[in-house]
N, C-alpha and C. Protein backbone atom coordinates (compact mmCIF):
# COMPACT_ATOMS: atom_id res chain seq x y z
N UNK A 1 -13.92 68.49 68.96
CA UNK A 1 -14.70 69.73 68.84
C UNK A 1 -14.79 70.13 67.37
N UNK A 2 -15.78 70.62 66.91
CA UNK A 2 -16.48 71.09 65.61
C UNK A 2 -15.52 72.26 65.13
N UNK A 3 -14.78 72.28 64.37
CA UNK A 3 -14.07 73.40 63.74
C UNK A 3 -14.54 73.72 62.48
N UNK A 4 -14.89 75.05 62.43
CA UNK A 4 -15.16 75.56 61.13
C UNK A 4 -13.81 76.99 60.58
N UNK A 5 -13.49 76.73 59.55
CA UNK A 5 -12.03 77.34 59.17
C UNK A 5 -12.83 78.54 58.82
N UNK A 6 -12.19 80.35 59.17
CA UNK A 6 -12.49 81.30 58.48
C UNK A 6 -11.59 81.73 57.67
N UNK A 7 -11.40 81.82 56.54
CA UNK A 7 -10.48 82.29 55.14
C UNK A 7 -10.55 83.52 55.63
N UNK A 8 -9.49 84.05 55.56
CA UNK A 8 -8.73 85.23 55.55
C UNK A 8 -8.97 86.19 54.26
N UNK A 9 -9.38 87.56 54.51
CA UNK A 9 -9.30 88.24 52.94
C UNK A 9 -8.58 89.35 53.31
N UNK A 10 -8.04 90.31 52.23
CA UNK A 10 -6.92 90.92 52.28
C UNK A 10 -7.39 92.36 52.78
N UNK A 11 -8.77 92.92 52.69
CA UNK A 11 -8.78 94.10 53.46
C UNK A 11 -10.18 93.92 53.79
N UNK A 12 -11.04 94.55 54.45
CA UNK A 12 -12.04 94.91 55.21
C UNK A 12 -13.06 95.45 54.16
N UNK A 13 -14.28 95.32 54.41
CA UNK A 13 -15.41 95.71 53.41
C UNK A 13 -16.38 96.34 54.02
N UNK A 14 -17.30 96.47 53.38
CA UNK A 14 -18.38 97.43 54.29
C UNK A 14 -19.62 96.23 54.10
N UNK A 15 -19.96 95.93 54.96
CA UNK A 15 -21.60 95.11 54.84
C UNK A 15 -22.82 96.18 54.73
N UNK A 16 -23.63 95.59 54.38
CA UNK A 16 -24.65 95.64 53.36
C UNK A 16 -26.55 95.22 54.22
N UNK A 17 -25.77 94.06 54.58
CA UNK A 17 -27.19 93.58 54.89
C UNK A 17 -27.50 92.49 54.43
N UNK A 18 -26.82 92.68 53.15
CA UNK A 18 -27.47 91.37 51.77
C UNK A 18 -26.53 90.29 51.82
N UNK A 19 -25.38 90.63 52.43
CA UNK A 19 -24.05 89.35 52.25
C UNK A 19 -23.80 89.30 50.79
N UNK A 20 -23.93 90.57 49.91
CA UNK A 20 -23.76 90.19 48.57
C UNK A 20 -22.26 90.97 48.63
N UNK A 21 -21.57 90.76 48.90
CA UNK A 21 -20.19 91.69 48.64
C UNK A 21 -19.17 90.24 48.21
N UNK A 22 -18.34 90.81 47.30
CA UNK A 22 -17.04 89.49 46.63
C UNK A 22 -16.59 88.68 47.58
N UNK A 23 -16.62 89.31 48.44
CA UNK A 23 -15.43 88.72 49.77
C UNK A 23 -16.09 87.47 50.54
N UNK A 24 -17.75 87.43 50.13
CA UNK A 24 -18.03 86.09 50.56
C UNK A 24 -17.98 84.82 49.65
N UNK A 25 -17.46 85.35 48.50
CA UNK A 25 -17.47 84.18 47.77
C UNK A 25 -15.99 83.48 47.95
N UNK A 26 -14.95 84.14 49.04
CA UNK A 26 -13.73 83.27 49.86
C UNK A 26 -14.02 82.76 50.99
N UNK A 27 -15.28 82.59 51.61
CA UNK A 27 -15.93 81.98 52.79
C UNK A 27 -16.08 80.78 52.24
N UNK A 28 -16.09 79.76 53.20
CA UNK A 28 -16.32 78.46 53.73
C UNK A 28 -18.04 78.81 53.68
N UNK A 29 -18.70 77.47 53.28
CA UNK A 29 -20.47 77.93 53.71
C UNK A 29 -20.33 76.55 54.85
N UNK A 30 -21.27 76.67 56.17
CA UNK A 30 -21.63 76.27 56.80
C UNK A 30 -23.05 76.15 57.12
N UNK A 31 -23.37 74.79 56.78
CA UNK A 31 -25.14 74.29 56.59
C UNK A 31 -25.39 73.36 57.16
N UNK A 32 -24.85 73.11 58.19
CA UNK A 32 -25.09 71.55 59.23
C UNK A 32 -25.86 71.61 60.33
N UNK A 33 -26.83 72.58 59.97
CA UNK A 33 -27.57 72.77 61.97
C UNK A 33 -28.21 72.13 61.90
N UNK A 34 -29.05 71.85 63.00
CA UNK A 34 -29.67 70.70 63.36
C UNK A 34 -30.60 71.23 64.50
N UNK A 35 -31.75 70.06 64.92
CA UNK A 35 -32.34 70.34 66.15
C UNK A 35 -32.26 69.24 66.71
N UNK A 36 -31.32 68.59 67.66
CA UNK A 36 -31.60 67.38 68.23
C UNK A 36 -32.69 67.28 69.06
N UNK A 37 -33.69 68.09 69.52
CA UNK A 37 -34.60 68.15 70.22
C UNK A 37 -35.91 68.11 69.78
N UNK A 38 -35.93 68.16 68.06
CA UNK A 38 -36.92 68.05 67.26
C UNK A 38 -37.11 67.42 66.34
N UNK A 39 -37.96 67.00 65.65
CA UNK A 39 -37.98 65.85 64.36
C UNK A 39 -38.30 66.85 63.48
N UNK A 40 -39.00 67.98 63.08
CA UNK A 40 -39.61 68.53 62.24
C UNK A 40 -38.23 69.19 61.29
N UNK A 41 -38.62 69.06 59.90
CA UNK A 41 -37.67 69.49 59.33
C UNK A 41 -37.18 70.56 59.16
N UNK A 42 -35.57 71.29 59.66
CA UNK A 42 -34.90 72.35 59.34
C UNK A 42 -35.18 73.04 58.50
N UNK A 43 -35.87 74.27 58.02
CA UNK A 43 -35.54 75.01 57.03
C UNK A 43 -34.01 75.30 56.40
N UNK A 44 -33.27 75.46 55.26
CA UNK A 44 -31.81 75.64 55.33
C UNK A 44 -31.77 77.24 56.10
N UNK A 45 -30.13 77.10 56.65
CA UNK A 45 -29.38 77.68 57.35
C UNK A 45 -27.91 77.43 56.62
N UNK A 46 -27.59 78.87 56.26
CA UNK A 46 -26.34 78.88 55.66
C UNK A 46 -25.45 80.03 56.84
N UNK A 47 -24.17 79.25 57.22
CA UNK A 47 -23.45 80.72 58.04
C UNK A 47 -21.73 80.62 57.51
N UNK A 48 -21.58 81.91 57.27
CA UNK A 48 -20.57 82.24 56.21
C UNK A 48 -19.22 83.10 57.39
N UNK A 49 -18.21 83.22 57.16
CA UNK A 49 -17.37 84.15 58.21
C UNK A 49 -16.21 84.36 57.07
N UNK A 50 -15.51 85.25 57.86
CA UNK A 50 -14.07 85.65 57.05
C UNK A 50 -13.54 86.77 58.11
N UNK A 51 -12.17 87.05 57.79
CA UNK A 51 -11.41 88.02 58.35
C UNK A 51 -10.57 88.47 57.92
N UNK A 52 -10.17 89.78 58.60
CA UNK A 52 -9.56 90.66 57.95
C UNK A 52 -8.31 90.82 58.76
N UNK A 53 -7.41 91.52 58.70
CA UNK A 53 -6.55 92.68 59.91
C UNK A 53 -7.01 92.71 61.07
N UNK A 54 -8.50 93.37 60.57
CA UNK A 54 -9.05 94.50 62.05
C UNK A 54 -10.12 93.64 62.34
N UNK A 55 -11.03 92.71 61.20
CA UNK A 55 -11.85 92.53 61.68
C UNK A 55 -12.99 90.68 61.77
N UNK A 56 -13.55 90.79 62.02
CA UNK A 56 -14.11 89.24 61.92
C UNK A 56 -15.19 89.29 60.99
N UNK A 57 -16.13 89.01 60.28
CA UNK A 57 -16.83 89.23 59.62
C UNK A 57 -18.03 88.12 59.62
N UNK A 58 -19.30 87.99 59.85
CA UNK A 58 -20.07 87.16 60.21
C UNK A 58 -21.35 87.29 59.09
N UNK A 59 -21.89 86.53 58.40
CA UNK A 59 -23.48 86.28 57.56
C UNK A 59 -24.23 84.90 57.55
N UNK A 60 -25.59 85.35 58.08
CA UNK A 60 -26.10 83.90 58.18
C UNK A 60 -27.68 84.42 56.84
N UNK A 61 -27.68 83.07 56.33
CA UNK A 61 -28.61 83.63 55.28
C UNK A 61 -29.56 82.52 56.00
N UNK A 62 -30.84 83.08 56.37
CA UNK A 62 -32.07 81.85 56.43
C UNK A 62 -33.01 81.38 55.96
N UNK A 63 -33.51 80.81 54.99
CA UNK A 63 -34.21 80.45 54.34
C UNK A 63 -35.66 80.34 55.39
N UNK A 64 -36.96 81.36 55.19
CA UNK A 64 -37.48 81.16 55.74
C UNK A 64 -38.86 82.59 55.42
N UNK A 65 -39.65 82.03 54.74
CA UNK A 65 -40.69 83.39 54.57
C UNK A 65 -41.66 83.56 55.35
N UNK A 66 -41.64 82.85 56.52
CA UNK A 66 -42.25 82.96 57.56
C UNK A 66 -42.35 83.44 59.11
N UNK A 67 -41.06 84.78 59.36
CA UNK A 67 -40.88 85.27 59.92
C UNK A 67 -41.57 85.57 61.66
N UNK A 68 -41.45 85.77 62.59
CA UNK A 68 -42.01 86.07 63.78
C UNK A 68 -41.18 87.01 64.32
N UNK A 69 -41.69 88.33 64.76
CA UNK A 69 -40.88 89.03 65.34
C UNK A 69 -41.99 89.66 65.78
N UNK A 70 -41.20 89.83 67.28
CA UNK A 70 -41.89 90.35 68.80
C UNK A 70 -41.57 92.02 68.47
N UNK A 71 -43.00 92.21 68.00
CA UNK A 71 -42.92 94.30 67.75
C UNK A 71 -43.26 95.03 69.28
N UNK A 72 -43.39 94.68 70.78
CA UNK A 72 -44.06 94.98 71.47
C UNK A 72 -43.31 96.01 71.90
N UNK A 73 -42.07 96.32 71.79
CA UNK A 73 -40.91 97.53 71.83
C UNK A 73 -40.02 97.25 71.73
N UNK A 74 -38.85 97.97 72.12
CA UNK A 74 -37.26 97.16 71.60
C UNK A 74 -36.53 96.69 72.75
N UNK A 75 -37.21 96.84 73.37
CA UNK A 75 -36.60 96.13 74.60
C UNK A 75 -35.58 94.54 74.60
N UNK A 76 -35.13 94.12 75.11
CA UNK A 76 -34.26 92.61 75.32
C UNK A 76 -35.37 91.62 75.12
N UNK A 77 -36.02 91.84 75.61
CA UNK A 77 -37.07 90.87 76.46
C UNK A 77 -38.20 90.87 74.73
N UNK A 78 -38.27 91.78 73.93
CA UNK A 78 -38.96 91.65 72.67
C UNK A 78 -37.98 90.79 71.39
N UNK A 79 -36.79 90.88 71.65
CA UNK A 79 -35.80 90.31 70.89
C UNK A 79 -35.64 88.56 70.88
N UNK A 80 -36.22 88.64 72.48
CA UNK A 80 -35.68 87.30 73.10
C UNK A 80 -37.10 86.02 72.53
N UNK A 81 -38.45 87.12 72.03
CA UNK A 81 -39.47 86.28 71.55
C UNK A 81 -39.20 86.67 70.40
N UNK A 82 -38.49 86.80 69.63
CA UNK A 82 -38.50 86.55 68.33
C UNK A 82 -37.65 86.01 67.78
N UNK A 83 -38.26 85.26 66.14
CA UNK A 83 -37.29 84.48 65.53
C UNK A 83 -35.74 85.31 65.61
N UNK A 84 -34.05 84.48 65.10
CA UNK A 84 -32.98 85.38 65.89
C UNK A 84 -31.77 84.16 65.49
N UNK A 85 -30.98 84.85 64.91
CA UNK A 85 -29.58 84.12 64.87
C UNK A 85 -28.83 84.37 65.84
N UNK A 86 -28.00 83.44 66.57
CA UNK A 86 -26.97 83.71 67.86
C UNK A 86 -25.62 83.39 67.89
N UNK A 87 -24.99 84.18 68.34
CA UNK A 87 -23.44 83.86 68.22
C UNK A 87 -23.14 84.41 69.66
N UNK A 88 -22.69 83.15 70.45
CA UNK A 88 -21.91 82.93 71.35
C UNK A 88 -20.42 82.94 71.96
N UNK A 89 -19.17 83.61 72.26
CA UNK A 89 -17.93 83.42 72.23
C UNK A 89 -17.61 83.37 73.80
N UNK A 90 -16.84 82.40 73.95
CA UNK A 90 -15.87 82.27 74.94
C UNK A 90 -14.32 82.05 75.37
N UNK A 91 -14.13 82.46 76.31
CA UNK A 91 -12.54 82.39 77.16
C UNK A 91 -12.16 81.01 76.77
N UNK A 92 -12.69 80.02 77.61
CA UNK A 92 -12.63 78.83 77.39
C UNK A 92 -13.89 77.60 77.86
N UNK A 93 -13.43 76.54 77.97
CA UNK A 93 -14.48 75.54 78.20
C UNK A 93 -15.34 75.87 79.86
N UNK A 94 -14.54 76.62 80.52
CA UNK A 94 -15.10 77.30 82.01
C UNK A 94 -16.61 78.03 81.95
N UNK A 95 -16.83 78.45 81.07
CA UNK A 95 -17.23 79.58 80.64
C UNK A 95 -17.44 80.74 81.56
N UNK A 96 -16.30 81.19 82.05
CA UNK A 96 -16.60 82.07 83.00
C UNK A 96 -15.89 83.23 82.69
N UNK A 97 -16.18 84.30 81.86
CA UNK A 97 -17.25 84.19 81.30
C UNK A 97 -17.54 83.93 79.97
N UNK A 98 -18.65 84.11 79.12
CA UNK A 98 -18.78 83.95 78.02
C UNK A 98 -19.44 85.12 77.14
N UNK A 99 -19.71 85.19 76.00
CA UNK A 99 -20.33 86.67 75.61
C UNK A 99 -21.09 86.16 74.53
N UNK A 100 -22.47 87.38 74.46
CA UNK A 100 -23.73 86.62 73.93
C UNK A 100 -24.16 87.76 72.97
N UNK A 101 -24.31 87.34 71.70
CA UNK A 101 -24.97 88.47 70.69
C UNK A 101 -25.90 87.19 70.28
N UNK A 102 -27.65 88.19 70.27
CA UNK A 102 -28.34 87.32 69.79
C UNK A 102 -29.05 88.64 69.03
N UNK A 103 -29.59 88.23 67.97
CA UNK A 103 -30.16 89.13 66.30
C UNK A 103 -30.90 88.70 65.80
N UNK A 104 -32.05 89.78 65.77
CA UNK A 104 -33.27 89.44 65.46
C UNK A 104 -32.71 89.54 63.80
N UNK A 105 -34.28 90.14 62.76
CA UNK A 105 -33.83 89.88 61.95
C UNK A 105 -34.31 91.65 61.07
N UNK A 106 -34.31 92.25 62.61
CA UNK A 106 -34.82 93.59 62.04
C UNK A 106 -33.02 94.74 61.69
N UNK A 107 -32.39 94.71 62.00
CA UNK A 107 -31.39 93.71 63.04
C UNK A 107 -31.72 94.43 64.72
N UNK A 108 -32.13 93.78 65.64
CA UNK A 108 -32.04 94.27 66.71
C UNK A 108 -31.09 93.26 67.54
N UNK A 109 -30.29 93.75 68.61
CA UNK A 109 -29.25 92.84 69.11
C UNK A 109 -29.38 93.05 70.48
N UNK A 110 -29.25 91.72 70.95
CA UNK A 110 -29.55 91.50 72.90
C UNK A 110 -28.47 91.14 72.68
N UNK A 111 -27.57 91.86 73.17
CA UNK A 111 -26.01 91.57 73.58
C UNK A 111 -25.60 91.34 75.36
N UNK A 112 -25.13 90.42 75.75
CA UNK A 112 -25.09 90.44 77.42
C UNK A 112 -23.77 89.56 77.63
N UNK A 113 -23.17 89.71 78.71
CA UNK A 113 -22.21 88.63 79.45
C UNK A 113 -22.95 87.85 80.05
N UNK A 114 -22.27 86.20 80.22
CA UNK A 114 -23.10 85.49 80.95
C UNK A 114 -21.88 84.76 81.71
N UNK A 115 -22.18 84.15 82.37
CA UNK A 115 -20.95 83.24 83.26
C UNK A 115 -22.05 81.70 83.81
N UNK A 116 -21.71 80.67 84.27
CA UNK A 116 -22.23 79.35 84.31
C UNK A 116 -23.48 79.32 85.36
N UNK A 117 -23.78 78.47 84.36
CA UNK A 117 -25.34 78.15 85.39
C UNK A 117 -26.53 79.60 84.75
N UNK A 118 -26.69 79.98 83.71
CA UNK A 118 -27.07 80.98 83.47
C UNK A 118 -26.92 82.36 84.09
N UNK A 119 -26.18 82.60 84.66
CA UNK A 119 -25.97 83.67 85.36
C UNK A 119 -25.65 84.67 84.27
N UNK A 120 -26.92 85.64 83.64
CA UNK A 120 -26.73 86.86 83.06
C UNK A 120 -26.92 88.18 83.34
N UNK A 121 -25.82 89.01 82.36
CA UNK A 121 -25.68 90.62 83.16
C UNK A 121 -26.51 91.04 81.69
N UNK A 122 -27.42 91.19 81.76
CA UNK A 122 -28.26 92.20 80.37
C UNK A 122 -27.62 93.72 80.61
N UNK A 123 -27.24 94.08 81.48
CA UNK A 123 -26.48 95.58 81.50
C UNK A 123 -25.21 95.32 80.69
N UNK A 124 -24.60 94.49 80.53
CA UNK A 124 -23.39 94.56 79.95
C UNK A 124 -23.46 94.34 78.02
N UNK A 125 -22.78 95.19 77.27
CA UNK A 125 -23.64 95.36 76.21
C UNK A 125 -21.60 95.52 75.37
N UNK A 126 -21.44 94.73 74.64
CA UNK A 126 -20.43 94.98 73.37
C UNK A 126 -20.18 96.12 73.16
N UNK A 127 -19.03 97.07 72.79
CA UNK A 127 -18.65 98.54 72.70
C UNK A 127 -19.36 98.06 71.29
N UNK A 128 -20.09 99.80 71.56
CA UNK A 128 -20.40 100.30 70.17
C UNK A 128 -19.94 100.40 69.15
N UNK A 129 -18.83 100.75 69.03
CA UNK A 129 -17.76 101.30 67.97
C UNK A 129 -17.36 100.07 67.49
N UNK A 130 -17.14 98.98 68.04
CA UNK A 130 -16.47 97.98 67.54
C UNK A 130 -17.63 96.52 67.29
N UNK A 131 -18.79 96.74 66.47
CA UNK A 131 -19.42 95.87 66.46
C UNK A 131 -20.79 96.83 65.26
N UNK A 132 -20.43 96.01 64.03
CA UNK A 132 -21.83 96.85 63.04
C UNK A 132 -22.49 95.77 62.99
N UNK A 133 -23.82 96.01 62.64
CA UNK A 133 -24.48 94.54 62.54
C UNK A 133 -25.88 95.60 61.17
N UNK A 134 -26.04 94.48 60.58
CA UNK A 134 -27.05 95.04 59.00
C UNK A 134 -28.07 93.56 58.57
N UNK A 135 -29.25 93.93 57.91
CA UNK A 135 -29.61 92.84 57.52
C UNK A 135 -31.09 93.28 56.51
N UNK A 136 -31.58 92.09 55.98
CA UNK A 136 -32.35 92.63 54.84
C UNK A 136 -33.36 91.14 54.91
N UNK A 137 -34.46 91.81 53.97
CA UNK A 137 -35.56 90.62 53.84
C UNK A 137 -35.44 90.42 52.25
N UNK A 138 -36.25 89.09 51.82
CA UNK A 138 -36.50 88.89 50.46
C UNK A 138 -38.02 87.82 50.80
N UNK A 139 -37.95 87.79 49.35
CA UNK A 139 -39.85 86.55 49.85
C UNK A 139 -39.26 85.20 50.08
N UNK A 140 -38.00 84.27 50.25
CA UNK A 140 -37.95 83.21 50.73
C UNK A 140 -36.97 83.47 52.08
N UNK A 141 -36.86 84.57 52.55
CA UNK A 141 -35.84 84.25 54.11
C UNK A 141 -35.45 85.75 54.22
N UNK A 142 -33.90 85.85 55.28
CA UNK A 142 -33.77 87.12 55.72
C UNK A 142 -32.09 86.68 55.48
N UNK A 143 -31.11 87.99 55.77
CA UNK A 143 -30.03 87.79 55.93
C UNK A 143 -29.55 88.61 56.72
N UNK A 144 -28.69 88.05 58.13
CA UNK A 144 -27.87 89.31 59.21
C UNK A 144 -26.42 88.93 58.82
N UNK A 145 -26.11 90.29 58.65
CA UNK A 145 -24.60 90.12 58.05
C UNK A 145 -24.04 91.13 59.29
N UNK A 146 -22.47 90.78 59.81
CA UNK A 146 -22.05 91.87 60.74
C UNK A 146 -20.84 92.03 60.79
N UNK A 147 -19.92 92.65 61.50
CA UNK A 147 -18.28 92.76 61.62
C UNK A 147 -18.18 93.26 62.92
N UNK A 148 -17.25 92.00 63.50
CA UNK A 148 -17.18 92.78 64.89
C UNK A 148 -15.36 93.08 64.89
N UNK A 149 -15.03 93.81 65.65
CA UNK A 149 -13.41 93.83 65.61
C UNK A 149 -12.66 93.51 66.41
N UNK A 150 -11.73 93.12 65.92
CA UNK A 150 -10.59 92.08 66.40
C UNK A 150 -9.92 92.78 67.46
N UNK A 151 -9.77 94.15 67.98
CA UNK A 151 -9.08 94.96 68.79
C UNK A 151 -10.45 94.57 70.30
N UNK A 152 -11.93 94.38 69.88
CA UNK A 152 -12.68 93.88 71.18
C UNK A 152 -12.44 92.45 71.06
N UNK A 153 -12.67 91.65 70.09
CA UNK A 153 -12.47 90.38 70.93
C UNK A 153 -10.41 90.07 71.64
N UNK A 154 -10.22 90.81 71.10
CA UNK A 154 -8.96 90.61 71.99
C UNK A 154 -9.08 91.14 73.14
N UNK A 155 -9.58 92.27 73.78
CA UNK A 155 -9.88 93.07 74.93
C UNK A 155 -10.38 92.06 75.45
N UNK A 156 -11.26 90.97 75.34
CA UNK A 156 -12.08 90.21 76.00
C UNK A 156 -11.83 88.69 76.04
N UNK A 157 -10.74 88.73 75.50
CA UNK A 157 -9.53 87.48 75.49
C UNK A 157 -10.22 86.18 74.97
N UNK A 158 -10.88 86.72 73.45
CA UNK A 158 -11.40 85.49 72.83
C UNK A 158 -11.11 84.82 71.72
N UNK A 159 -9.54 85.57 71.44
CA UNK A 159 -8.91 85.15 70.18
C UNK A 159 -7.38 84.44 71.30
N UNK A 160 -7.79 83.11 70.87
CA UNK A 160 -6.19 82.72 71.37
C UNK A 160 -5.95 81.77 70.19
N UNK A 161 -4.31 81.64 70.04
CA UNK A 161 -3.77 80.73 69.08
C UNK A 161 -4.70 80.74 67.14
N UNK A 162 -5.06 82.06 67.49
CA UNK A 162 -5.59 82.51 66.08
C UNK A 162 -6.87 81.46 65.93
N UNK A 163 -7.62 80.96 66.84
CA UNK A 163 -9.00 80.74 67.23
C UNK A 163 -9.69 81.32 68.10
N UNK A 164 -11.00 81.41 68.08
CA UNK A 164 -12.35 81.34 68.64
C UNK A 164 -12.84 80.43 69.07
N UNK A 165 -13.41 80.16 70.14
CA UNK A 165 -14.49 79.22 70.75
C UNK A 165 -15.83 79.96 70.56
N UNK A 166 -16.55 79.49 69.97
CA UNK A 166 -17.53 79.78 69.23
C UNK A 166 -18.75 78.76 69.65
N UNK A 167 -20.46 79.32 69.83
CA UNK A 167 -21.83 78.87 69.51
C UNK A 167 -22.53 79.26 68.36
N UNK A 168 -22.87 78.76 67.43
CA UNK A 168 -23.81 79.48 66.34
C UNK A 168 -25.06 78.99 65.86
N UNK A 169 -26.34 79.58 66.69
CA UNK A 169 -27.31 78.94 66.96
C UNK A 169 -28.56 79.95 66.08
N UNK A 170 -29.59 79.11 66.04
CA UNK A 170 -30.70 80.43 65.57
C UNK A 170 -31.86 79.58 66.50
N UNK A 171 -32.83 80.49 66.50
CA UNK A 171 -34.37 80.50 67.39
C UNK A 171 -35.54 80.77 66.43
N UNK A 172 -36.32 79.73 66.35
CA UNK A 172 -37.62 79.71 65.21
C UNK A 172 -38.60 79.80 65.88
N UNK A 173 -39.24 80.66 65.88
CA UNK A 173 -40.90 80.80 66.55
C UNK A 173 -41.76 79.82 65.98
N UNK A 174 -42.71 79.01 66.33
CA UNK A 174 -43.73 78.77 65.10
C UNK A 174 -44.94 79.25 66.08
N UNK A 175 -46.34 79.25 65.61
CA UNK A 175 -47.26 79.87 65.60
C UNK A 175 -47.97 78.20 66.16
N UNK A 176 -48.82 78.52 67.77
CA UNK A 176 -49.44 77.17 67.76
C UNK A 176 -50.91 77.61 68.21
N UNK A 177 -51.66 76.37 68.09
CA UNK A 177 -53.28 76.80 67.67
C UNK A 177 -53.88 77.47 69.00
N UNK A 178 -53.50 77.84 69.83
CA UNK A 178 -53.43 78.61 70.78
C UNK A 178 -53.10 80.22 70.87
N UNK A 179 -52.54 80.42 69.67
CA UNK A 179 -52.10 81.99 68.85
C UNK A 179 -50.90 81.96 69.44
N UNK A 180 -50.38 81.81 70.81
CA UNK A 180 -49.01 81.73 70.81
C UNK A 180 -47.76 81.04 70.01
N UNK A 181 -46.40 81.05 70.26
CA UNK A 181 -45.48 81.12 69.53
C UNK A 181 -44.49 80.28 70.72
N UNK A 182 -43.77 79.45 69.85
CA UNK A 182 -42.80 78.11 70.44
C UNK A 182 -42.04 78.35 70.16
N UNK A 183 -40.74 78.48 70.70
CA UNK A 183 -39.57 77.90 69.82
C UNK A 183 -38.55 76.75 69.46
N UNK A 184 -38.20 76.57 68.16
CA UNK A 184 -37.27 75.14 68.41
C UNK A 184 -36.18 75.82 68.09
N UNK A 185 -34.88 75.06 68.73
CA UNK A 185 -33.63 75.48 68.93
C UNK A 185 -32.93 74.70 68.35
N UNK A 186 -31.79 75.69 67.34
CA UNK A 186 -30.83 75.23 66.19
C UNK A 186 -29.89 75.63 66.65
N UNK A 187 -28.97 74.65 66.61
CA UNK A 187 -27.28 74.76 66.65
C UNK A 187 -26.82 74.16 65.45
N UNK A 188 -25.94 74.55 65.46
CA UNK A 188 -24.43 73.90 64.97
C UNK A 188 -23.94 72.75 65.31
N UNK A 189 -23.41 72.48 66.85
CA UNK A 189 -22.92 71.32 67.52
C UNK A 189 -24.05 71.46 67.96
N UNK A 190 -24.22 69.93 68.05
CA UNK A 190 -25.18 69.32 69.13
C UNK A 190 -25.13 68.88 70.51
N UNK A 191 -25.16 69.37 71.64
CA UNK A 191 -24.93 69.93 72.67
C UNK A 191 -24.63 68.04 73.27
N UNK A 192 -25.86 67.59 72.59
CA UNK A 192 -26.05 66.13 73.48
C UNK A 192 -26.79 66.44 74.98
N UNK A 193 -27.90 66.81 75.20
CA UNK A 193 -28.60 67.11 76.56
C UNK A 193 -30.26 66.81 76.09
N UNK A 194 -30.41 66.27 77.10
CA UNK A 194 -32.27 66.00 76.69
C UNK A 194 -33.00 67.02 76.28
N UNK A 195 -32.86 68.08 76.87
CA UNK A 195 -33.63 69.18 76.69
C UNK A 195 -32.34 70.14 76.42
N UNK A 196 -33.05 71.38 75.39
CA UNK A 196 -32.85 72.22 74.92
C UNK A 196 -31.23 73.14 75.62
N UNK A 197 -30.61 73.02 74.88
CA UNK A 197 -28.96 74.03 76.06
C UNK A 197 -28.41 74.93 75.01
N UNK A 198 -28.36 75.55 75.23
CA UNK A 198 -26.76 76.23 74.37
C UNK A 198 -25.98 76.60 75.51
N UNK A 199 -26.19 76.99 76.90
CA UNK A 199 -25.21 77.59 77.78
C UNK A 199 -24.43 76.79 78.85
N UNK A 200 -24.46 75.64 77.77
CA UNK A 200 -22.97 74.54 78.24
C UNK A 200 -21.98 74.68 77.63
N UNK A 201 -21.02 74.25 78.28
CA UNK A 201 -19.60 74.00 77.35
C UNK A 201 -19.81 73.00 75.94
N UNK A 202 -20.48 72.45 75.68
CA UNK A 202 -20.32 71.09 74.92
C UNK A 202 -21.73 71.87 73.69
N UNK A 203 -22.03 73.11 73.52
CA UNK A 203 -22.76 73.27 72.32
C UNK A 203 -21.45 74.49 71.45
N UNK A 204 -20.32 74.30 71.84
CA UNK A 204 -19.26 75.33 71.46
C UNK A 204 -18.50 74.40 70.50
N UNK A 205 -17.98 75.24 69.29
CA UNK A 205 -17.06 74.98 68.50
C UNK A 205 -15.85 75.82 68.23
N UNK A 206 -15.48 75.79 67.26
CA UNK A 206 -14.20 76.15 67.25
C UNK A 206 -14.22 77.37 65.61
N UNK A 207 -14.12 78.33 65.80
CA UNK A 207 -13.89 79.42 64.15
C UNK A 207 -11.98 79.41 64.62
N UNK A 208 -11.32 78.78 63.19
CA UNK A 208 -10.25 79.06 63.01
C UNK A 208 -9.75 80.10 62.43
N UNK A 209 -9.05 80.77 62.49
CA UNK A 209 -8.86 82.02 61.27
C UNK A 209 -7.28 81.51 60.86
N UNK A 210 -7.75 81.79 59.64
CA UNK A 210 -6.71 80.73 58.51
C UNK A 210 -6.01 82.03 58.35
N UNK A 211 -4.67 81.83 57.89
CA UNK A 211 -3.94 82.81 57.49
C UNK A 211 -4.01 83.26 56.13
């Protein structure tokens, strides 16, 4: 399984949006996604983490000035057609259950529980208090930077042995001559399935948190 190490920093920061704060320059960068389901070339994808005491700390920078985002209201269902970085956590390889933050790039967040075979609760939504999420545009891409805290993923029993089981995926619209909008699907691990998955066991990796 795919392990990516999160460096530890000594206190908690405030995000921004921009991922420009010191504390990412003690992150690990992670740039290996891929589309096994597509030939067309990746735009870069950079995803950065760290932790604190209290908290986990997450930034994905995307290289990409070509944006798609579903304005039709804020609903789940407008989030779910638009371009969107995703972070996935689970119990274990069962996934029963598993927990789903997906982020547009306004930041809007479809947060839900899911359990196998797609079985999702869109009513079930991450405590407020314990989850900021920020993000910003420039003319070559966007950046969602967030902090979720370590007092919920423990409530939800997803820190064991000072790891995470972890998905970290993004969703690209493109525009086809039909005016509608496609998406190709980026992971991290490569699931290995003919068609398109993230909600198997086998597109999950591993965030270590280093001491």
């Amino acid at each position: 399984m795919s392990v990516y190490k999160v460096n530890r920093v000594a206190e908690s920061f405030n995000i921004t949006g921009k991922g420009d704060s010191p504390f990412w320059n003690k992150a690990n960068v992670l740039s290996g996604f891929q589309s096994p389901w597509d030939s067309e070339v990746i735009k870069p994808i950079k995803f950065k983490a760290v932790h604190s005491t209290d908290y986990l700390f997450f930034c994905f920078r995307v290289e990409d000035a070509n944006v798609h985002i579903d304005k039709t209201d804020d609903t789940k269902a407008s989030i779910n057609n638009s371009d969107r970085v995703e972070l996935f956590f689970r119990q274990d390889k069962n996934l029963d259950p598993y927990y789903c933050l997906e982020i547009d790039p306004s930041p809007r967040v479809m947060d839900f529980k899911a359990q196998p075979n797609r079985q999702f609760d869109f009513n079930w939504n991450w405590p407020k208090d314990d989850i900021e999420v920020k993000s910003s545009f420039d003319d070559s891409g966007f950046t969602v930077e967030g902090a979720i805290s370590k007092a919920s993923l423990k409530a939800l029993k997803l820190i064991n042995n000072n790891s995470i089981e972890a998905g970290i995926y993004r969703a690209k619209y493109n525009l086809q001559h039909d005016g509608s909008y496609e998406p190709t699907w980026i992971t991290w691990v490569n699931p290995n399935t003919e068609m398109p998955d993230f909600h198997i066991a086998s597109s999950f990796g591993v965030l270590h948190l280093g001491e």
